[in-house]
Structures are given as C-alpha cells and as structure tokens.
C-alpha atoms as a PDB file:
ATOM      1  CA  UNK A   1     -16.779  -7.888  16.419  1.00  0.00           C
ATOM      2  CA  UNK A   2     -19.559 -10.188  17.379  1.00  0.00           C
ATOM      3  CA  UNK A   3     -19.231 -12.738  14.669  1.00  0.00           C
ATOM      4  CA  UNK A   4     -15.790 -15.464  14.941  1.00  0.00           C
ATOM      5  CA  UNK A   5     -13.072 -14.817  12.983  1.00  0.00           C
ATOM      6  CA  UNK A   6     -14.072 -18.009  10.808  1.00  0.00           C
ATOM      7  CA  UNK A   7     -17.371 -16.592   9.924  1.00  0.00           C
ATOM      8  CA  UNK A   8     -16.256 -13.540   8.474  1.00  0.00           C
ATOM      9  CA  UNK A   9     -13.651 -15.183   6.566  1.00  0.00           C
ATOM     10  CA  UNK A  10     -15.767 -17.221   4.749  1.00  0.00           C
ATOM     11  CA  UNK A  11     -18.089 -14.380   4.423  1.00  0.00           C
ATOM     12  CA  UNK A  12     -15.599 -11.512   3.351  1.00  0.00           C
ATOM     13  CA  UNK A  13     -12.401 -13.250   2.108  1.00  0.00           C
ATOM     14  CA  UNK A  14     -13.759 -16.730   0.923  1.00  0.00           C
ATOM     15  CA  UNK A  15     -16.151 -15.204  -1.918  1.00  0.00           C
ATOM     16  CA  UNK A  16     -13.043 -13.919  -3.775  1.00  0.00           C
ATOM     17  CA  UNK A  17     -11.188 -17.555  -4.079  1.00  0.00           C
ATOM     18  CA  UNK A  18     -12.053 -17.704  -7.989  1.00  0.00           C
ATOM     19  CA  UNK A  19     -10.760 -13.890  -8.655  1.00  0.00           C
ATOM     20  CA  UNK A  20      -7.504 -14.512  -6.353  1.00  0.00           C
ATOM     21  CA  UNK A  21      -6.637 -17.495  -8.429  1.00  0.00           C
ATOM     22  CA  UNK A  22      -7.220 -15.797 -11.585  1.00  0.00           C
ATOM     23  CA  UNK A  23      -5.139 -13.059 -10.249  1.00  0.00           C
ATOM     24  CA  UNK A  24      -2.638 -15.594  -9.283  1.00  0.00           C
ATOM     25  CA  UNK A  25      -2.831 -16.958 -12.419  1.00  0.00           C
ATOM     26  CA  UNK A  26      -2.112 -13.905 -14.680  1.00  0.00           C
ATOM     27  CA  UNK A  27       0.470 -12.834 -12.918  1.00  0.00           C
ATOM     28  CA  UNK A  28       2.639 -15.687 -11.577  1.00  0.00           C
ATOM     29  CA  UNK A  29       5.030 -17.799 -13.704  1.00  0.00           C
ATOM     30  CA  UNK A  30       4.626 -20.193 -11.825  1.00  0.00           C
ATOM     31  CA  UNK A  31       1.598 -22.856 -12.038  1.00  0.00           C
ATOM     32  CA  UNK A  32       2.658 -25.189  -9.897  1.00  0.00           C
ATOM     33  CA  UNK A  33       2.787 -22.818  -6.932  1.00  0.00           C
ATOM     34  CA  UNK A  34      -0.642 -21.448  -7.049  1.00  0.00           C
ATOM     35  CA  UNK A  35      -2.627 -23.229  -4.418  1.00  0.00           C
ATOM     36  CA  UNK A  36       0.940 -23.048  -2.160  1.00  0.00           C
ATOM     37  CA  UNK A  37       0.369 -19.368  -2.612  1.00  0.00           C
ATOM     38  CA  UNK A  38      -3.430 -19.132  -2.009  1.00  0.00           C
ATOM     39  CA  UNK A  39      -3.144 -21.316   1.125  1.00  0.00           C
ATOM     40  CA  UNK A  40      -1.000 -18.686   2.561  1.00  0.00           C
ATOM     41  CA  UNK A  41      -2.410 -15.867   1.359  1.00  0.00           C
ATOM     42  CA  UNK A  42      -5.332 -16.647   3.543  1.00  0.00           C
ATOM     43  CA  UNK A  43      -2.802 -18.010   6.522  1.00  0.00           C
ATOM     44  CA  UNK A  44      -1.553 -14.232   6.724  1.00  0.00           C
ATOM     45  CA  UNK A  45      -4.860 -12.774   6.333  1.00  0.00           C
ATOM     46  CA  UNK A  46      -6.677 -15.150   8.797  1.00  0.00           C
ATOM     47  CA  UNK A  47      -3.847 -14.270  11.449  1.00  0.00           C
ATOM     48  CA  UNK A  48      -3.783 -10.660  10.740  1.00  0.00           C
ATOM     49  CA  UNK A  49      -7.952 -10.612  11.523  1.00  0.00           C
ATOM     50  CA  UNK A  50      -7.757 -12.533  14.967  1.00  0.00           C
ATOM     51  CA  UNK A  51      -6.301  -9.313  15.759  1.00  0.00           C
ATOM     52  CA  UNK A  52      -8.001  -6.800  13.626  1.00  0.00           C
ATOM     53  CA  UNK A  53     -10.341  -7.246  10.891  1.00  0.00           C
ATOM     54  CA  UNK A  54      -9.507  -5.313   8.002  1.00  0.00           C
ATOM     55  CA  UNK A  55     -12.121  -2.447   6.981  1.00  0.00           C
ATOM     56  CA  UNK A  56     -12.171  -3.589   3.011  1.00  0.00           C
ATOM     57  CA  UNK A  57     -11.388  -6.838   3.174  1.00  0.00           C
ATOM     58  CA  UNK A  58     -11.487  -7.450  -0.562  1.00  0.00           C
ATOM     59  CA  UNK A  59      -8.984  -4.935  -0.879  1.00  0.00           C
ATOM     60  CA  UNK A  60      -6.772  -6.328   2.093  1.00  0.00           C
ATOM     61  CA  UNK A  61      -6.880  -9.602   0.288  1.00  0.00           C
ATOM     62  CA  UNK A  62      -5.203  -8.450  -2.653  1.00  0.00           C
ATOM     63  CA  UNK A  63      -2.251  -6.323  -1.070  1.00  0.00           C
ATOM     64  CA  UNK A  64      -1.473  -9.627   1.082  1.00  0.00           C
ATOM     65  CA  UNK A  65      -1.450 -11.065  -2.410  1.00  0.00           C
ATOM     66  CA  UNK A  66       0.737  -8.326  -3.815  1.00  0.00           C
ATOM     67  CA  UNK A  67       3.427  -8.499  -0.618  1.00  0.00           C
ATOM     68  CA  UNK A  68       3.701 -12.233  -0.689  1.00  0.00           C
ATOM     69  CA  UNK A  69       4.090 -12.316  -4.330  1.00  0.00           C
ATOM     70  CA  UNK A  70       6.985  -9.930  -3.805  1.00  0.00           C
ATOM     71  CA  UNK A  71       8.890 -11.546  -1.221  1.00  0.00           C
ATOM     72  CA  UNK A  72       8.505 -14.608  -3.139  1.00  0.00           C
ATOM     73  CA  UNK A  73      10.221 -12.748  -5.923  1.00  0.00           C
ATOM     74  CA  UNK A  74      12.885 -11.026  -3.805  1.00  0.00           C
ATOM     75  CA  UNK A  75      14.022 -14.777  -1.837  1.00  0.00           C
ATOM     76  CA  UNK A  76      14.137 -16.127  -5.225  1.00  0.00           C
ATOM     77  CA  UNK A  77      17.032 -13.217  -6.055  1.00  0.00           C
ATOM     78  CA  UNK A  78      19.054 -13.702  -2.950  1.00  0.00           C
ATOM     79  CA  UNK A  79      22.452 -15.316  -3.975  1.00  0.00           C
ATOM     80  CA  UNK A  80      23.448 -17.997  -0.852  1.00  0.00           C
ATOM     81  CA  UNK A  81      26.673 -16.990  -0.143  1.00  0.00           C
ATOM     82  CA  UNK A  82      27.742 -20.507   0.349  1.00  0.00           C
ATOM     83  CA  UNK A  83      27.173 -20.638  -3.811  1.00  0.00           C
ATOM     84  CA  UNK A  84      29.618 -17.728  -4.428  1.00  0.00           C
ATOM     85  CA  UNK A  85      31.961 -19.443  -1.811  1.00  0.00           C
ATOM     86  CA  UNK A  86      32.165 -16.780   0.564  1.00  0.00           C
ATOM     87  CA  UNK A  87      33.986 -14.786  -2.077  1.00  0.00           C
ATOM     88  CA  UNK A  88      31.761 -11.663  -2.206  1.00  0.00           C
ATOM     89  CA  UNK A  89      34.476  -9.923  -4.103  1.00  0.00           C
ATOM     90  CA  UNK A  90      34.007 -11.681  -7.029  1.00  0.00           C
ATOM     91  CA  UNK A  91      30.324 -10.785  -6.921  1.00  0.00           C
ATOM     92  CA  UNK A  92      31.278  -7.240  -8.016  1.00  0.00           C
ATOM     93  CA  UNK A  93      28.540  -6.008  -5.307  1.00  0.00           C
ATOM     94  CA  UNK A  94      28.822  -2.707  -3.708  1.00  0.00           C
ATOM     95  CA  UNK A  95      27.151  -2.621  -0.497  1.00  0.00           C
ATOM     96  CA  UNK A  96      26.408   0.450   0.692  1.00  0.00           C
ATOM     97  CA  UNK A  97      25.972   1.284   4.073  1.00  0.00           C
ATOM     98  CA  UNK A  98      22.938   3.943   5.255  1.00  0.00           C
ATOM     99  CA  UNK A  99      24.250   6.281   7.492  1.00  0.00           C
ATOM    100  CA  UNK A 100      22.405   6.869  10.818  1.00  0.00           C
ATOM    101  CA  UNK A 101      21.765  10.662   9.280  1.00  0.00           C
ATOM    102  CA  UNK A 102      20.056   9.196   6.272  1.00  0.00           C
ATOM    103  CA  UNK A 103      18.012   6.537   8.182  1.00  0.00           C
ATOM    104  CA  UNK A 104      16.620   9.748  10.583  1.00  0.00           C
ATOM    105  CA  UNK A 105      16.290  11.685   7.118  1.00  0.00           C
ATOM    106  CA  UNK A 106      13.809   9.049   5.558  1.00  0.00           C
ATOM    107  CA  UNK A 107      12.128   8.634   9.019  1.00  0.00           C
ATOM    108  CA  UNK A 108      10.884  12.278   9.054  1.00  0.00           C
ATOM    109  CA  UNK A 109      10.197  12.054   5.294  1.00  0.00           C
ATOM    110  CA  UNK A 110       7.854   9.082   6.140  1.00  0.00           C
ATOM    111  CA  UNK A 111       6.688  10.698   8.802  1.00  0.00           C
ATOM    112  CA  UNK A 112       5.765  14.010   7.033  1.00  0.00           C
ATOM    113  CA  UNK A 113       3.938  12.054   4.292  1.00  0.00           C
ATOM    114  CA  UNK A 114       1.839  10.397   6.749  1.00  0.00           C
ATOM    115  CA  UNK A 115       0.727  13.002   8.677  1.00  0.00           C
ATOM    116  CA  UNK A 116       0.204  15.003   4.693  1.00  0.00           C
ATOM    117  CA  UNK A 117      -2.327  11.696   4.236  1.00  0.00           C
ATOM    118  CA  UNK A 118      -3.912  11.799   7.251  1.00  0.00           C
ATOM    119  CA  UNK A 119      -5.043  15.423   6.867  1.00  0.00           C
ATOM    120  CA  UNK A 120      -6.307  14.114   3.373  1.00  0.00           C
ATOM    121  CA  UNK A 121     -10.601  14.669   3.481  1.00  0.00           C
ATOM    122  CA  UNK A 122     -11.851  11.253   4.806  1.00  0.00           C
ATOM    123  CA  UNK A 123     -13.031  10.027   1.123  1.00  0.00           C
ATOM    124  CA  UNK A 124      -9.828  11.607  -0.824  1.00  0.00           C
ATOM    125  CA  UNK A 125      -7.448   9.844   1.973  1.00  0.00           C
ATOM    126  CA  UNK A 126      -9.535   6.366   0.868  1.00  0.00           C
ATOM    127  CA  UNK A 127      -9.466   6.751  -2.675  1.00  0.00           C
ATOM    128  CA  UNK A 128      -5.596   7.430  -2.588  1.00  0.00           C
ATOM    129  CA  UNK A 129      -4.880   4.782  -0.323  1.00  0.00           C
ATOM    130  CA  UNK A 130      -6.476   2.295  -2.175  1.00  0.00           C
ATOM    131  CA  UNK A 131      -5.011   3.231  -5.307  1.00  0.00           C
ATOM    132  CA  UNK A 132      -2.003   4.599  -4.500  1.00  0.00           C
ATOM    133  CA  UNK A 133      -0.694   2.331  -1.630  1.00  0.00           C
ATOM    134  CA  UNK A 134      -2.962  -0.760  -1.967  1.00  0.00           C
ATOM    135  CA  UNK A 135      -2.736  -0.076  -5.789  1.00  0.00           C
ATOM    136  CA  UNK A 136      -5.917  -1.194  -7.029  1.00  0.00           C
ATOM    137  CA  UNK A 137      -7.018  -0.578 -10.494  1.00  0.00           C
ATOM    138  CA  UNK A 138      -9.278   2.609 -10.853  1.00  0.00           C
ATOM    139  CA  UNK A 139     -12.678   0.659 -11.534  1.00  0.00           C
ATOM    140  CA  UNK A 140     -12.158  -1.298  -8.676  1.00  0.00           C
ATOM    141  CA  UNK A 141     -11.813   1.722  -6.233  1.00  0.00           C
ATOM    142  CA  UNK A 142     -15.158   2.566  -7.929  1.00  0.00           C
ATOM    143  CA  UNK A 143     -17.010   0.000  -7.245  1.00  0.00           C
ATOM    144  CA  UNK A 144     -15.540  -0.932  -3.781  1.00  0.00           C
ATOM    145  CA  UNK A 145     -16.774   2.419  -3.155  1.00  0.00           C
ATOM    146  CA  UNK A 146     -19.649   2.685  -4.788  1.00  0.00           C
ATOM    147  CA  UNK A 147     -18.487   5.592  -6.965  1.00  0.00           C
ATOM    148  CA  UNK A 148     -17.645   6.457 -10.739  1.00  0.00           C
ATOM    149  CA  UNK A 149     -14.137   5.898 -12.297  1.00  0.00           C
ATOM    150  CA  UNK A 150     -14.542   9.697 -12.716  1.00  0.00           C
ATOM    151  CA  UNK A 151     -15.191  10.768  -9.035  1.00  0.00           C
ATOM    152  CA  UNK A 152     -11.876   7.952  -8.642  1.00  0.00           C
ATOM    153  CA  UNK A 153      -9.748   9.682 -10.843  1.00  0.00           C
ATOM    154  CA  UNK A 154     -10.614  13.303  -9.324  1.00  0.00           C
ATOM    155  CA  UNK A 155     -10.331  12.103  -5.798  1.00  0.00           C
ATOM    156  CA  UNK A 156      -7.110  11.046  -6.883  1.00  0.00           C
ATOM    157  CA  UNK A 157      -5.644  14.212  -8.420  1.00  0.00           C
ATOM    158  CA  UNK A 158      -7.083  16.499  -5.598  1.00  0.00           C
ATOM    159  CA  UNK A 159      -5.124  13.604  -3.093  1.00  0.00           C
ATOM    160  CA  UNK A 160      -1.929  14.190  -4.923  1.00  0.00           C
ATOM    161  CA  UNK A 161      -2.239  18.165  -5.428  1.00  0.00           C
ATOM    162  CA  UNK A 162      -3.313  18.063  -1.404  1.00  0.00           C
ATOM    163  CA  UNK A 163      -0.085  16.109  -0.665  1.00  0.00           C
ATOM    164  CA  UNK A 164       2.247  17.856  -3.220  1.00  0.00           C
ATOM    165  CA  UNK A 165       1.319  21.164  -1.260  1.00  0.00           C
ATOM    166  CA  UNK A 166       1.420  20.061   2.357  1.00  0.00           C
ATOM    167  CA  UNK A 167       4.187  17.980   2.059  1.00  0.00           C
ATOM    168  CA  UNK A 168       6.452  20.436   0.031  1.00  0.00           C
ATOM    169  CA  UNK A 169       5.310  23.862   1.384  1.00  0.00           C
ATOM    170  CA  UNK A 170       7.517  22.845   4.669  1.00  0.00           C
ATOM    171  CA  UNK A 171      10.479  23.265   2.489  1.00  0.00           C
ATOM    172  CA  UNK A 172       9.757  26.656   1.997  1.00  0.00           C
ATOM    173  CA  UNK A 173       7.771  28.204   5.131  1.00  0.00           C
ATOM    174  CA  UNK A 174       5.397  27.316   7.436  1.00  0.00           C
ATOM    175  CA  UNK A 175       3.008  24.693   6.833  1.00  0.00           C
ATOM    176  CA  UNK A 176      -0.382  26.151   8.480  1.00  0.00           C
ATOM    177  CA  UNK A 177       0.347  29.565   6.886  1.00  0.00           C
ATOM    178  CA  UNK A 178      -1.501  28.970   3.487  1.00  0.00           C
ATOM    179  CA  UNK A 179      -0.151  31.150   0.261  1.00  0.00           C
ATOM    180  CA  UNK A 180      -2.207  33.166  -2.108  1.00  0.00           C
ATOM    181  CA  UNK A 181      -2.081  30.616  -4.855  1.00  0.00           C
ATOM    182  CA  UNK A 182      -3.181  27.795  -2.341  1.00  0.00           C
ATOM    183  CA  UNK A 183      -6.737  26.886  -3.448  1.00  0.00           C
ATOM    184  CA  UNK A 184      -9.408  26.085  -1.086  1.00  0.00           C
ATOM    185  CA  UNK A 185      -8.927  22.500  -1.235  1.00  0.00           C
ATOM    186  CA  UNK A 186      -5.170  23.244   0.087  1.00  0.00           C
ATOM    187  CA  UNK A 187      -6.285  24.938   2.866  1.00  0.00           C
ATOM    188  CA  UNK A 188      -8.332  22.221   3.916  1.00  0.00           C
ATOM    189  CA  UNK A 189      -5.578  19.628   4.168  1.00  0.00           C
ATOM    190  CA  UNK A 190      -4.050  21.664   6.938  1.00  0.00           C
ATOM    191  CA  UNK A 191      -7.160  22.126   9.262  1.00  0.00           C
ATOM    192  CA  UNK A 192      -8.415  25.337   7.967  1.00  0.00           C
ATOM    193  CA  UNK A 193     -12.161  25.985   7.310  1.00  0.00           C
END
C-alpha cells in the first residue's frame, strides 16, 4: 500500500464514526461505555491494518464491532471463582472435557467447510461471507457491492446449496465425482467446467 496506515483510516474507517455509534447505540445497554467501546474498536482495527488492510473495510469495521461486543458480553458472565469461594461444587456446573478425538473431529469439519467456501464462485464466496460470517444485513451486502437485494439473496441460496452439496456429498462418496441430480452450479464448486 502506498498511502500510511493513518491516511486510510481516516479515509476508510473514520467516515463511518456516526453509523458505528448509532450501531453502538441500538444495540448496547450500556451508554456509558460507548466511546470506551468506539476507542477500541478502532485500536483493534488500526493494529490489525499495520499488518494488512482489510479489503471492505466498512464491513471489517463492523465484525470488530460485533467480536468486541461479544467478549464484552462473555467477561461480563464469567463467575470469579474467588466469589463462589473456590467451591465449584456448589455452582452445580458440569464441565465437560473435549476429548482429543472430538477436537481432531471439529478440526476436519472446519477444515472441510473451508475448503467447500473457497471453491464457492468468487462473487457467491463474497456475498456469503459477508452475510453469513461477517453477518451483514442483506441491503448492505447490496450496496457494498453494488448489487440488488435480489442478486444478494440468490447469491446466497446458490452459496448454501453449493456448500450443502460439497460439504455433505463426502459423507456419501467421492467428492469430485458429481451425481445425476447435481446441477451445473454443483459441479462448479468442485472445479469442473
């Protein structure tokens, strides 16, 4: 990038101060904490472009929001265990312990459903990211884009049907072989012309 790092913030991330707050606003109890929370919403976002600017920054912006927002929320659920007096018992807690078989089982999941995206069509992988991981609302996907709500909402369902096929057809064979009732679109997502 040939511009500093403080340029494009106040280019790209800056602009959006007035919709973050509102964002803020609407969705956290918590007044008093909203220019706490701004300040380092744009700490992590600042640090995460000195080492790579994000390709929709807009977008990034709001998904730091979302993940700070929810650690807030989980630290505020954490019981000190100097409160309960070291008694966990009395907690009535079960802790339950993942077993190295089921940590390896959820790594290849993961793994499976990220090489499923990344065989997504460049524009279908997009639209689904941004509204199914970054979870932005529909209209904003369209106009980030530059597309209609409709062309959203069918990149979306052709994302999920793509996924839904690659991802569960290596349950029952292999995953380049396509089946009759595959559509074109299916075929596609593993490589296929």
């Amino acid at each position: 990038m040939g511009e500093s790092v403080d340029t494009w913030f106040k280019r790209e991330i800056l602009v959006h101060e007035a919709a973050l707050v509102r964002y803020l606003t609407r969705i956290w109890p918590h007044r008093h904490e909203i220019s706490d929370l701004r300040q380092d919403i744009y700490v992590r976002v600042y640090e995460s472009a000195e080492k790579t600017v994000p390709f929709a920054p807009k977008s990034f912006l709001f998904a730091t929001a979302r993940h700070l927002l929810t650690d807030r929320i989980r630290r505020r659920r954490i019981v000190s265990i100097d409160a309960v007096g070291g008694d966990l018992d009395a907690l009535n807690v079960l802790i339950e312990e993942i077993s190295p078989e089921q940590q390896t089982s959820a790594h290849q999941e993961l793994r499976r459903l990220a090489e499923a995206i990344d065989r997504l069509p460049p524009r279908c992988r997009e639209v689904v990211w941004l509204r199914r991981v970054d979870e932005l609302p529909q209209k904003q996907v369209a106009l980030q884009l530059g597309i209609t709500q409709k062309a959203v909402e069918k990149q979306v369902m052709k994302g999920m049907k793509l996924l839904a096929a690659a991802f569960f057809r290596n349950d029952t064979g292999d995953p380049s072989e396509p089946r009759a009732e595959d559509s074109e679109e299916t075929e596609n997502v593993h490589g296929k012309p």
